[in-house]
C-alpha atoms as a PDB file:
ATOM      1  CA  UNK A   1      -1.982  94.806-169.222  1.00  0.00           C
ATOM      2  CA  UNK A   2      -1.051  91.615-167.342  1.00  0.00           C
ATOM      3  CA  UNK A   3      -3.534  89.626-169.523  1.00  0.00           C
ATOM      4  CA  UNK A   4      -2.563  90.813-173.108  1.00  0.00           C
ATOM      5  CA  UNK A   5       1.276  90.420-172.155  1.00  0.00           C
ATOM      6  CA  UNK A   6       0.316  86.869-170.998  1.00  0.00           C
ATOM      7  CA  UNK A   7      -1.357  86.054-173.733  1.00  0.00           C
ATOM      8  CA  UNK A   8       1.447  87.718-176.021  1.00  0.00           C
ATOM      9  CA  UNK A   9       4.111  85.396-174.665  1.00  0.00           C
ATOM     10  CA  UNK A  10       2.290  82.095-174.240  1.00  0.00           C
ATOM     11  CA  UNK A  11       1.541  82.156-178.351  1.00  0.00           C
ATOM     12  CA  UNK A  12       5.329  82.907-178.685  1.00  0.00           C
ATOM     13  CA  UNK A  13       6.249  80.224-176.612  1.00  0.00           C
ATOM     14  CA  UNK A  14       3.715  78.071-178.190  1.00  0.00           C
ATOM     15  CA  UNK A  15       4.737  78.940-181.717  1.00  0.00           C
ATOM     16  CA  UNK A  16       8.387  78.725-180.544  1.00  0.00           C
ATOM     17  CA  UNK A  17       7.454  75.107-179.084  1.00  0.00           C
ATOM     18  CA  UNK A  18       9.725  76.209-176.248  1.00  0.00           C
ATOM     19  CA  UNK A  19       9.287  75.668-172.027  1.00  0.00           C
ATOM     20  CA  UNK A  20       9.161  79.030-170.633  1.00  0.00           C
ATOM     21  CA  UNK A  21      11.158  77.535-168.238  1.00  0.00           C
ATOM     22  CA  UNK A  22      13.655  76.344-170.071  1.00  0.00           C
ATOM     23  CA  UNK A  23      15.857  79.650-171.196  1.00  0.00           C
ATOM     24  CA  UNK A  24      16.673  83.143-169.996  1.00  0.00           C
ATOM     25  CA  UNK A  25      14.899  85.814-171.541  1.00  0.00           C
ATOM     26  CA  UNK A  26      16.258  89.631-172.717  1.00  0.00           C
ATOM     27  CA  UNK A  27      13.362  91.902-173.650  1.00  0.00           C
ATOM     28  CA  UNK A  28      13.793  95.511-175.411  1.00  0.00           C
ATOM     29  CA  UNK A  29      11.415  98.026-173.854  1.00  0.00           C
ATOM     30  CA  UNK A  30      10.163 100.499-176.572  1.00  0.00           C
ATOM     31  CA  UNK A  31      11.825 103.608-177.805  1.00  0.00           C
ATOM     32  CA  UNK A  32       8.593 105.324-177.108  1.00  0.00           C
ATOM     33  CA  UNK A  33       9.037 104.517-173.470  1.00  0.00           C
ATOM     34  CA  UNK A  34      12.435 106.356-173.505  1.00  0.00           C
ATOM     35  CA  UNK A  35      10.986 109.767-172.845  1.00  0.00           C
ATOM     36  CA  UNK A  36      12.338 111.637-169.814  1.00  0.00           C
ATOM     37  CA  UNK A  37       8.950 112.874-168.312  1.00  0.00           C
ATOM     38  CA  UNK A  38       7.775 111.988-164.874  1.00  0.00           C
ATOM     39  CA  UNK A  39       4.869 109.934-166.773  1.00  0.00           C
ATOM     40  CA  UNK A  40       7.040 108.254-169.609  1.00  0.00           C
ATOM     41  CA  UNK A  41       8.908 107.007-166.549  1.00  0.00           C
ATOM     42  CA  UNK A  42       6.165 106.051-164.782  1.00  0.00           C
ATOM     43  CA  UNK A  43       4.774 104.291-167.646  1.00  0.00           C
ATOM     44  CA  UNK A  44       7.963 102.541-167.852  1.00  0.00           C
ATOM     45  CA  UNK A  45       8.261 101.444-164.844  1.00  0.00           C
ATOM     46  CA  UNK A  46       4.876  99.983-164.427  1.00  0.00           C
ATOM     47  CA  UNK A  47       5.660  98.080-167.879  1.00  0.00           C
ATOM     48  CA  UNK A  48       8.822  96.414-166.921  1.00  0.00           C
ATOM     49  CA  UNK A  49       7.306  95.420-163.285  1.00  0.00           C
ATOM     50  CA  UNK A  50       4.463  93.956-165.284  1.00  0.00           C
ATOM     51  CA  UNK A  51       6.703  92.127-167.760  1.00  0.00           C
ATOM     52  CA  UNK A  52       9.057  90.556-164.734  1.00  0.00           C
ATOM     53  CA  UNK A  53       5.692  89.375-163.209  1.00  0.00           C
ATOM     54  CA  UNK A  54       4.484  87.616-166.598  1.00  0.00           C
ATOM     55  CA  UNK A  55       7.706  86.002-166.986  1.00  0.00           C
ATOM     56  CA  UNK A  56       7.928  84.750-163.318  1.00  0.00           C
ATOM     57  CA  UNK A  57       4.817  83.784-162.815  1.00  0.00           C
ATOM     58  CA  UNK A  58       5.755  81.701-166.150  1.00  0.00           C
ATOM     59  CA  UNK A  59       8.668  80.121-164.449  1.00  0.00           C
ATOM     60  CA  UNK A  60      11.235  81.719-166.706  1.00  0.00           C
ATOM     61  CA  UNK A  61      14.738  81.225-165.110  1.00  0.00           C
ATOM     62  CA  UNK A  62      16.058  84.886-165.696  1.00  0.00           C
ATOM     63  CA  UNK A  63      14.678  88.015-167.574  1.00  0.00           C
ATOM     64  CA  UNK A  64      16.542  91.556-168.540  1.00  0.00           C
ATOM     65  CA  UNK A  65      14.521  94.116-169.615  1.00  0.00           C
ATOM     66  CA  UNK A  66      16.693  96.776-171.648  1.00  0.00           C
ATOM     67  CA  UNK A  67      15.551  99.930-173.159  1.00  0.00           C
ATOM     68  CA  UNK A  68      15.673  99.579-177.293  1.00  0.00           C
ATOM     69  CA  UNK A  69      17.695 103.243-177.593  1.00  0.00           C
ATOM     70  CA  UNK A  70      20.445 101.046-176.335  1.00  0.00           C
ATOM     71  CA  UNK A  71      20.269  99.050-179.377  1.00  0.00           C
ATOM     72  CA  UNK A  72      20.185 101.312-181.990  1.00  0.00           C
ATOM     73  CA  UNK A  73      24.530 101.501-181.963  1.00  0.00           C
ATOM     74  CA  UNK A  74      25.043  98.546-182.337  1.00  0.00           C
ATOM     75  CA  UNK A  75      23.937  97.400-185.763  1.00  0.00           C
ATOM     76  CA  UNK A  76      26.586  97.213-188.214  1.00  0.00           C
END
Protein backbone atom coordinates (compact mmCIF):
# COMPACT_ATOMS: atom_id res chain seq x y z
CA UNK A 1 0.00 0.00 0.00
CA UNK A 2 2.93 2.33 0.76
CA UNK A 3 4.06 2.07 -2.92
CA UNK A 4 0.73 2.76 -4.82
CA UNK A 5 -0.04 5.75 -2.32
CA UNK A 6 3.51 6.99 -3.20
CA UNK A 7 3.16 6.74 -6.48
CA UNK A 8 -0.51 8.28 -6.28
CA UNK A 9 0.80 11.49 -4.75
CA UNK A 10 4.09 12.06 -6.54
CA UNK A 11 1.95 12.23 -10.12
CA UNK A 12 -0.35 14.72 -8.23
CA UNK A 13 2.35 16.69 -7.14
CA UNK A 14 3.97 16.38 -10.43
CA UNK A 15 0.87 17.29 -12.38
CA UNK A 16 0.19 19.99 -9.73
CA UNK A 17 3.95 21.24 -10.38
CA UNK A 18 3.90 21.75 -6.62
CA UNK A 19 6.94 20.95 -3.72
CA UNK A 20 5.48 18.52 -1.44
CA UNK A 21 7.10 20.51 0.88
CA UNK A 22 5.81 23.50 0.23
CA UNK A 23 1.94 23.35 1.66
CA UNK A 24 -0.12 21.59 4.30
CA UNK A 25 -2.14 18.88 3.19
CA UNK A 26 -6.05 17.78 4.35
CA UNK A 27 -6.97 14.34 3.03
CA UNK A 28 -10.69 12.78 3.19
CA UNK A 29 -10.53 9.11 4.17
CA UNK A 30 -13.32 7.14 2.33
CA UNK A 31 -16.90 6.73 3.33
CA UNK A 32 -16.33 3.07 2.92
CA UNK A 33 -13.82 3.22 5.70
CA UNK A 34 -16.53 4.68 8.03
CA UNK A 35 -17.90 1.34 9.10
CA UNK A 36 -17.98 0.65 12.84
CA UNK A 37 -16.55 -2.99 12.81
CA UNK A 38 -13.42 -3.99 14.60
CA UNK A 39 -11.91 -4.58 10.91
CA UNK A 40 -13.31 -1.35 9.13
CA UNK A 41 -11.42 0.27 12.00
CA UNK A 42 -8.58 -1.57 11.68
CA UNK A 43 -8.46 -1.00 8.09
CA UNK A 44 -8.70 2.56 8.86
CA UNK A 45 -6.29 2.89 10.96
CA UNK A 46 -3.62 1.13 9.08
CA UNK A 47 -4.66 3.56 6.05
CA UNK A 48 -4.26 6.82 7.75
CA UNK A 49 -0.80 5.59 9.49
CA UNK A 50 0.22 4.70 5.97
CA UNK A 51 -0.89 8.01 4.45
CA UNK A 52 1.00 10.20 7.41
CA UNK A 53 4.11 8.08 6.51
CA UNK A 54 3.84 8.88 2.60
CA UNK A 55 3.39 12.41 3.29
CA UNK A 56 6.33 12.66 5.82
CA UNK A 57 8.59 10.79 4.32
CA UNK A 58 7.68 13.42 1.39
CA UNK A 59 8.57 16.30 3.58
CA UNK A 60 5.06 17.70 3.67
CA UNK A 61 4.89 20.37 6.47
CA UNK A 62 1.46 19.23 8.02
CA UNK A 63 -1.25 16.60 7.02
CA UNK A 64 -5.05 16.02 8.49
CA UNK A 65 -6.61 13.10 7.59
CA UNK A 66 -10.56 13.50 8.05
CA UNK A 67 -13.16 10.96 7.47
CA UNK A 68 -15.40 12.06 4.15
CA UNK A 69 -18.96 11.39 6.27
CA UNK A 70 -17.84 14.61 7.80
CA UNK A 71 -18.17 16.29 4.58
CA UNK A 72 -21.24 15.32 3.32
CA UNK A 73 -23.16 18.51 5.56
CA UNK A 74 -21.54 20.80 4.43
CA UNK A 75 -22.30 21.31 0.76
CA UNK A 76 -24.71 23.91 0.08
Amino acid sequence: MYARLRHFFLTIYNRMQVKPSSQPIIVSIPICHSDDTESARASRRQLMETIYSVLFDMNAPAVCAIDQSLFVGLAP
